[in-house]
Protein backbone atom coordinates (compact mmCIF):
# COMPACT_ATOMS: atom_id res chain seq x y z
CA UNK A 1 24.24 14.66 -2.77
CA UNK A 2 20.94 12.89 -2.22
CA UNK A 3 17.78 15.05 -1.21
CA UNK A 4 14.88 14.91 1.08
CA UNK A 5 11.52 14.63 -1.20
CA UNK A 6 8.24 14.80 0.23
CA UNK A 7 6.53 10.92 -0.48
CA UNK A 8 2.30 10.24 0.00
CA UNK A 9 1.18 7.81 2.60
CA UNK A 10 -0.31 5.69 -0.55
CA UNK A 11 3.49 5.35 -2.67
CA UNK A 12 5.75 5.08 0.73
CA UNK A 13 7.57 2.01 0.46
CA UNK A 14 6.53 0.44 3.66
CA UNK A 15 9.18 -2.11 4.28
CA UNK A 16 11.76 0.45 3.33
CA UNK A 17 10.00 2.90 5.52
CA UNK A 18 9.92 0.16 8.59
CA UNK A 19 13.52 -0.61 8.52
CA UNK A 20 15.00 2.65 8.15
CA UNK A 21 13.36 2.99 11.39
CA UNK A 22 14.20 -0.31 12.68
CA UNK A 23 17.89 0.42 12.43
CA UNK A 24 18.62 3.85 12.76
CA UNK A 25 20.67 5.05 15.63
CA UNK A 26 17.65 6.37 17.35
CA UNK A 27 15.05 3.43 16.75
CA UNK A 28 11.11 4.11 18.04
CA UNK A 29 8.18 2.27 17.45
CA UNK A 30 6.33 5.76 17.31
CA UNK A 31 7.36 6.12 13.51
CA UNK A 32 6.50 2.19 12.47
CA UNK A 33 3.88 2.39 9.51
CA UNK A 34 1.99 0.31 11.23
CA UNK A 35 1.79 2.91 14.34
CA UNK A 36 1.27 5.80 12.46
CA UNK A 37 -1.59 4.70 10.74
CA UNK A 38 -2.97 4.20 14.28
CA UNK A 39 -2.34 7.71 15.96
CA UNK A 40 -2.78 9.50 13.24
CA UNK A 41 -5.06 11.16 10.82
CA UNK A 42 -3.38 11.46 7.99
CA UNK A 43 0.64 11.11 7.72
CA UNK A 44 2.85 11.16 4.70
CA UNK A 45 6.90 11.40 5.10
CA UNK A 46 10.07 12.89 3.76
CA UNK A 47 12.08 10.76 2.66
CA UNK A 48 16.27 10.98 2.02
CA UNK A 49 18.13 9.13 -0.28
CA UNK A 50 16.41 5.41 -0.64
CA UNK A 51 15.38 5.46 2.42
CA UNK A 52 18.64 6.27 4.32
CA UNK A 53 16.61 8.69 6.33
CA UNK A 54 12.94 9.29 7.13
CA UNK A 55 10.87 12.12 8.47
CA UNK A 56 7.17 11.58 9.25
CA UNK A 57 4.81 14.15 8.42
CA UNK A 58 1.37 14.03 10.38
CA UNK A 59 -1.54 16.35 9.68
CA UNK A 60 -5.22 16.60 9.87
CA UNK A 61 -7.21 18.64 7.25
CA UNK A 62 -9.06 21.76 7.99
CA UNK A 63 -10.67 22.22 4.23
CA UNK A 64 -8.43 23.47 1.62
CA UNK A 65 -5.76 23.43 3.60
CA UNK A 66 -3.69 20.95 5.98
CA UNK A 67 -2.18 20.99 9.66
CA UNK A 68 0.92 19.29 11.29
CA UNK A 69 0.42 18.33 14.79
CA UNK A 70 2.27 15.35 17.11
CA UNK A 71 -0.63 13.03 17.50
CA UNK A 72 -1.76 11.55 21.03
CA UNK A 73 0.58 8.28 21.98
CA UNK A 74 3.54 9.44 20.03
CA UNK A 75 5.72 10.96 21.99
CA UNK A 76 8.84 11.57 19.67
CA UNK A 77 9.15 11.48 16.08
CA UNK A 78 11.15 13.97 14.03
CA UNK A 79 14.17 12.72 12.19
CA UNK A 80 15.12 8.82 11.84
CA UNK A 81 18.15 8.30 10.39
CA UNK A 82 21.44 5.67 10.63
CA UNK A 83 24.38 6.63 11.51
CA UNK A 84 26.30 9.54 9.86
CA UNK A 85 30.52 9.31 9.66
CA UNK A 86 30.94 12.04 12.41
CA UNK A 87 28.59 15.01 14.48
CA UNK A 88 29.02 17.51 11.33
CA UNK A 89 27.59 14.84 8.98
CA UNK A 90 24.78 14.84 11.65
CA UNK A 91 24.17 18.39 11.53
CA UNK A 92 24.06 18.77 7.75
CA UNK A 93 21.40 15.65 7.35
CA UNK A 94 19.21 17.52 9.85
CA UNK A 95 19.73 21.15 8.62
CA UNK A 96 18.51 19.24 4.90
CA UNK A 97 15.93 18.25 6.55
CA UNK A 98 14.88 21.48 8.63
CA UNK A 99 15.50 23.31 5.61
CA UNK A 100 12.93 20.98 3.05
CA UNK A 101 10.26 21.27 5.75
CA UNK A 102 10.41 25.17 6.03
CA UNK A 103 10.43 25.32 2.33
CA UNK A 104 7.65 22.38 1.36
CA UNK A 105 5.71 22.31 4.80
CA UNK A 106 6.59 25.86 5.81
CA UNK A 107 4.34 25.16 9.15
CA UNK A 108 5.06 22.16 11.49
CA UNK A 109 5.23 21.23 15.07
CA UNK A 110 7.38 17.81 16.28
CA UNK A 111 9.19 16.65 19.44
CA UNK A 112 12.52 15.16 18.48
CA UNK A 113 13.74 11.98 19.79
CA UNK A 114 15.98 12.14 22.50
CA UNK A 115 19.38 11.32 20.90
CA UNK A 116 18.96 15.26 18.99
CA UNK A 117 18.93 17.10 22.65
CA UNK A 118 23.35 17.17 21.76
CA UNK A 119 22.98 17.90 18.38
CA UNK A 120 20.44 20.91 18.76
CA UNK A 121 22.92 22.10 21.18
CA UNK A 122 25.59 22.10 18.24
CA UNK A 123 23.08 23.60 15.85
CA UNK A 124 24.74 27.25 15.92
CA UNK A 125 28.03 25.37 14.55
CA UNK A 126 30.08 27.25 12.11
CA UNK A 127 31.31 24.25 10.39
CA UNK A 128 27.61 23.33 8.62
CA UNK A 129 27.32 23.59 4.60
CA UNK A 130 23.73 24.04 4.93
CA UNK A 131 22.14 26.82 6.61
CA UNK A 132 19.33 26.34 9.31
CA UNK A 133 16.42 27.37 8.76
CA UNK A 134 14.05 30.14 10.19
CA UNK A 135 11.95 31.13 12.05
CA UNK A 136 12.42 27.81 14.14
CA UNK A 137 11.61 27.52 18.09
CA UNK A 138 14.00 24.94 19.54
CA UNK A 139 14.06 25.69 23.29
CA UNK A 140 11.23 23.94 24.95
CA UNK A 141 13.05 20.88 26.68
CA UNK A 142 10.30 18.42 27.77
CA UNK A 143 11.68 15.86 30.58
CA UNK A 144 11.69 12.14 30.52
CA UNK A 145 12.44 9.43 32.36
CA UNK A 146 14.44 5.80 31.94
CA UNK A 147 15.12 2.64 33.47
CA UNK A 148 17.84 0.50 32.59
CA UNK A 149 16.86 -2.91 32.42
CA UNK A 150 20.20 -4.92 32.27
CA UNK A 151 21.27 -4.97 35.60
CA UNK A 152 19.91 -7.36 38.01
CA UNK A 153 16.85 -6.54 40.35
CA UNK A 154 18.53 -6.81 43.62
CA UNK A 155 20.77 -3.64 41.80
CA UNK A 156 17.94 -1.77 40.22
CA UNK A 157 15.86 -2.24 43.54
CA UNK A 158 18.79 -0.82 45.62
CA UNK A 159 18.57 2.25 43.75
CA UNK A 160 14.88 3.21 44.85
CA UNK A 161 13.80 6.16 46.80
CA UNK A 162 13.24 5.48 50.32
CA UNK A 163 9.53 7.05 49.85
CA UNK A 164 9.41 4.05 46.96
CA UNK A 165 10.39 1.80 49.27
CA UNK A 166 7.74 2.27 51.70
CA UNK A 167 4.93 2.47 49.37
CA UNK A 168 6.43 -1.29 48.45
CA UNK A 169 6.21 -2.80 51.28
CA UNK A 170 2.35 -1.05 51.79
CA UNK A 171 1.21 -2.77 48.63
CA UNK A 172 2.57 -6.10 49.41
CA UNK A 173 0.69 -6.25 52.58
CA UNK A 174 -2.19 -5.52 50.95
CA UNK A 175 -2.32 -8.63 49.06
CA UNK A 176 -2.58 -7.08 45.98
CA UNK A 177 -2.16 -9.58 42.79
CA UNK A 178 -1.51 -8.93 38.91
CA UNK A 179 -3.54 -9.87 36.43
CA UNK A 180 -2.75 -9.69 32.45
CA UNK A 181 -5.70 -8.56 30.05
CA UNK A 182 -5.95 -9.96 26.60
CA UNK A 183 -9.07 -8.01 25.37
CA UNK A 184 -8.62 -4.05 25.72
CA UNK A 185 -12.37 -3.25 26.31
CA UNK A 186 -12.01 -4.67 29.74
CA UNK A 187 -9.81 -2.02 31.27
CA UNK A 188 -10.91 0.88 28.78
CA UNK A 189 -13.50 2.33 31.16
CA UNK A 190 -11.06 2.00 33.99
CA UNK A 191 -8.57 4.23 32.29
CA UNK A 192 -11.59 6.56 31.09
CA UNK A 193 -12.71 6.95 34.43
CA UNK A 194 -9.48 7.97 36.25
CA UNK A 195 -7.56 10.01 34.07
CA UNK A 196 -10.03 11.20 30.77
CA UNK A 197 -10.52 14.71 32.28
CA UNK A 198 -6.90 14.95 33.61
CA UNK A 199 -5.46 13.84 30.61
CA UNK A 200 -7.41 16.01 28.18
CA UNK A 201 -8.40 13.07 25.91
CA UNK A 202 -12.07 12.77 24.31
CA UNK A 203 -13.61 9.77 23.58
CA UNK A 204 -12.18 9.57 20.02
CA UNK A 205 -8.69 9.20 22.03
CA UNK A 206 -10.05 6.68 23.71
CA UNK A 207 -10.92 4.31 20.46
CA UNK A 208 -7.39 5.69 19.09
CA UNK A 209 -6.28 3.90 22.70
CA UNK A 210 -7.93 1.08 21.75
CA UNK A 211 -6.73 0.07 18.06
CA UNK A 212 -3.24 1.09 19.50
CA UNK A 213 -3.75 -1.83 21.90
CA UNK A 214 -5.41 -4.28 19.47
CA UNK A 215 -2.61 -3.79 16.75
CA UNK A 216 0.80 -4.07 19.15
CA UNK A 217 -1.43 -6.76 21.09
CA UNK A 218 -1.86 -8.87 17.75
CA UNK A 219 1.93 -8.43 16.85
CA UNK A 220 3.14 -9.89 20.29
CA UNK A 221 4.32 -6.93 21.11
CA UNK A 222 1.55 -5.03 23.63
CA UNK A 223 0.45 -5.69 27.39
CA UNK A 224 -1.93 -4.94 29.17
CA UNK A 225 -0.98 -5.28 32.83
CA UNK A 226 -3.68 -4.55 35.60
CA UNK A 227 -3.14 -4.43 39.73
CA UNK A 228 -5.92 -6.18 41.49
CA UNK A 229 -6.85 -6.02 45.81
CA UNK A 230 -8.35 -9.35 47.11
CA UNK A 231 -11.44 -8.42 46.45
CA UNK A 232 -10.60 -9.00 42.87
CA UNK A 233 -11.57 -4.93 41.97
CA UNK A 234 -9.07 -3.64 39.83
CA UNK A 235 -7.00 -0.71 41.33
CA UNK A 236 -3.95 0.04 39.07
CA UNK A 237 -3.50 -0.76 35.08
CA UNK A 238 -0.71 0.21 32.59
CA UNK A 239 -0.43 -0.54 28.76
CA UNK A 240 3.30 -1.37 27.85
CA UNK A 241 4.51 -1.76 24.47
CA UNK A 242 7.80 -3.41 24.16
CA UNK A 243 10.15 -3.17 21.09
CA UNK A 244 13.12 -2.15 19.64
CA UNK A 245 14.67 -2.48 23.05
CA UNK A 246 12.35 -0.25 24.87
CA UNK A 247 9.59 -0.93 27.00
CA UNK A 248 7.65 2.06 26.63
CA UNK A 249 4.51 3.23 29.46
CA UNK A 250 2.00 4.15 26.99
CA UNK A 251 -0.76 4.71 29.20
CA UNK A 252 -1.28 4.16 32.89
CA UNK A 253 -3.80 5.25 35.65
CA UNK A 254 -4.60 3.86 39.34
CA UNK A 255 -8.18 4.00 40.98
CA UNK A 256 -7.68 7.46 43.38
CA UNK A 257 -10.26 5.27 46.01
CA UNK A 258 -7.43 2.83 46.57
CA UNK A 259 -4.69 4.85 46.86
CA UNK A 260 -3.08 3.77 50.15
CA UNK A 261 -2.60 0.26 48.45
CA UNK A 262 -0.01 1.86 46.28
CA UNK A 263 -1.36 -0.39 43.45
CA UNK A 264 0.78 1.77 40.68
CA UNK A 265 4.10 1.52 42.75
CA UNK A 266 3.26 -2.71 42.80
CA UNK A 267 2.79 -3.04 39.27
CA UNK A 268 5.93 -0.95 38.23
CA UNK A 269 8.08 -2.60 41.12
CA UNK A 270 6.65 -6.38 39.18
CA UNK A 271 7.60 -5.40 35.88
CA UNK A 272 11.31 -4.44 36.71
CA UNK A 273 11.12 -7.60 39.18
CA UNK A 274 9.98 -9.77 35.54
CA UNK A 275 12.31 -8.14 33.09
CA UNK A 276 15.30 -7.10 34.92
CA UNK A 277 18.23 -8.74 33.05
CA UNK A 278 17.67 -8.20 29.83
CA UNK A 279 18.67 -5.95 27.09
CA UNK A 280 16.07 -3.22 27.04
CA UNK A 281 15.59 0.04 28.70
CA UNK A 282 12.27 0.66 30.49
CA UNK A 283 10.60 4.68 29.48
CA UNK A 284 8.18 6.27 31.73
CA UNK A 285 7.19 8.90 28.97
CA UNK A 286 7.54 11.52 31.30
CA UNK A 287 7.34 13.78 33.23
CA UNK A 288 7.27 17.52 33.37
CA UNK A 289 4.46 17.18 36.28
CA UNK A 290 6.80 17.23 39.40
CA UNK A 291 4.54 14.67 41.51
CA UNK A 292 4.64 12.34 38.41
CA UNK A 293 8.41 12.95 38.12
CA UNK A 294 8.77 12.18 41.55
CA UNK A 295 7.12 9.07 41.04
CA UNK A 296 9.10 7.90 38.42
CA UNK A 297 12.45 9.06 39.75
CA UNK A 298 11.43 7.20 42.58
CA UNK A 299 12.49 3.59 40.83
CA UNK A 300 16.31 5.14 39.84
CA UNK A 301 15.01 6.18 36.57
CA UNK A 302 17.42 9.20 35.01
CA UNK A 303 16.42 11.47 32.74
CA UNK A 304 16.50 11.14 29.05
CA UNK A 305 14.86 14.67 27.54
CA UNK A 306 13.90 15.52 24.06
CA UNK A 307 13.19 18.86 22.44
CA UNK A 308 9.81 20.74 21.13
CA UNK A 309 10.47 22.11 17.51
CA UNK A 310 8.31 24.05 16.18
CA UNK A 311 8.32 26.83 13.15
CA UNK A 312 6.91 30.14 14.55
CA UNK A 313 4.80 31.04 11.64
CA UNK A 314 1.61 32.85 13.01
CA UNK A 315 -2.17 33.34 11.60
CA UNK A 316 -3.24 31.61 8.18
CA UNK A 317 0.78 30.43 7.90
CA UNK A 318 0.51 28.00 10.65
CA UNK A 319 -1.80 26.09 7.94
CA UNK A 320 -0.08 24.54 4.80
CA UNK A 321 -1.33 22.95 1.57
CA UNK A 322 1.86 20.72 0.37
């Protein structure tokens, strides 16, 4: 039976890497080469097979030794893999896996995609050949939200809040207007200046923010999106990246001084409007804050969670040097 083996960032086969992700059964541009090399410091992967499976490993380095962490922007990696003949083939690819991280990484820290939240819930099965590993933490469920895109607007629309609703028609008599940025330094400060100190992110974030922008902009697959009043002052912005049939909210903020135009609940409300029809699912990337959740929920999104996994290794052993 093929093996997971622990592959540099320097001798990963890159187009291997990039397709195994591209078709797995739970497909993210997250854990894209390309992406990675964004977000992160340093990243290397496991690999399974010839690339039937991938697993990317992202750490920094604190001197001799090395630290896993899930980098800014990337809100679920973990396992990539196509699909297995049935749910025990599943849990034996990811118990391989588990099982080569605790022995080769021995420390690590990764929120799983969303399609794992039913197999974690299996992972106590009698049936597997491989044994999970420990210590492992597996029970911190982090909540997210969706919108399916492929019904019509009048349908998706009918499914907002009534609280939604209002907000709608506030912002469209306020005359507000979109406008869509090419050059990322223009609405930089504007997301710096409503949501760096909420959002814990240092200016080094910010740049990260940046190249993120540049690269999916240059690959036709970024937007910047911004929510001007008629003054022409811009009240409302969101970065979108949209691939692999998901439109994903990377990033968005609203101006706190314009907040009875509803400028945020506009810009969503024209993006559905502009893609509804088509084959792609919409993700909020959140929330676990309830007013943000609210928000979301607010447009008939559902929730879609994924899981925290983390080893519980404590002191020196949450360090590594594979």
């Amino acid at each position: 039976m093929s093996q997971f083996r622990y592959i540099r960032n320097s001798e990963i086969n890159r187009l291997k890497w990039d397709r195994c992700i591209s078709v797995s059964i739970n497909k993210r541009v997250y854990a894209l080469s390309w992406y990675l090399d964004v977000v992160s410091e340093n990243w290397g992967g496991l690999v399974y097979g010839d690339y039937q499976a991938v697993f990317p490993i992202v750490y920094k380095k604190i001197g001799f030794f090395k630290k896993c962490y899930p980098p800014f922007f990337c809100q679920q990696l973990g396992l990539f893999y196509q699909k297995e003949e049935n749910d025990k083939g599943t849990l034996n690819l990811l118990a391989n896996c588990l099982n080569y991280l605790n022995q080769k990484i021995k420390s690590y820290e990764f929120c799983s995609t969303s399609e794992f939240m039913g197999v974690f819930s299996n992972i106590k099965s009698d049936n597997l050949e491989i044994t999970m590993p420990t210590p492992l933490s597996i029970n911190v469920t982090r909540k997210n939200l969706v919108l399916n895109l492929s019904l019509k607007y009048s349908e998706i629309a009918g499914s907002y809040s009534t609280n939604t609703i209002r907000n709608l028609k506030r912002a469209n008599k306020a005359s507000l207007f979109i406008k869509d940025y090419s050059n990322p330094q223009d609405v930089l400060y504007f997301f710096k200046k409503n949501i760096e100190k909420i959002a814990n992110l240092k200016s080094k974030d910010f740049l990260m923010l940046s190249d993120l922008m540049d690269s999916s902009m240059e690959k036709g697959i970024g937007k910047i999106i911004g929510v001007l009043n008629p003054d022409k002052m811009l009240i409302a912005c969101a970065f979108i990246i949209s691939h692999l049939k998901r439109d994903i909210l990377i990033y968005n903020t609203a101006d706190k001084s314009y907040k009875e135009c509803h400028g945020m609940t506009y810009l969503i409300d024209f993006y559905i409007r502009n893609n509804a029809e088509s084959d792609r699912v919409l993700d909020f990337e959140g929330s676990n804050l309830p007013g943000v959740y609210r928000f979301y929920h607010g447009f008939g999104a559902i929730e879609n969670n994924y899981l925290l996994i983390k080893s519980k290794h404590p002191g020196l052993f949450r360090y590594t040097s594979f």
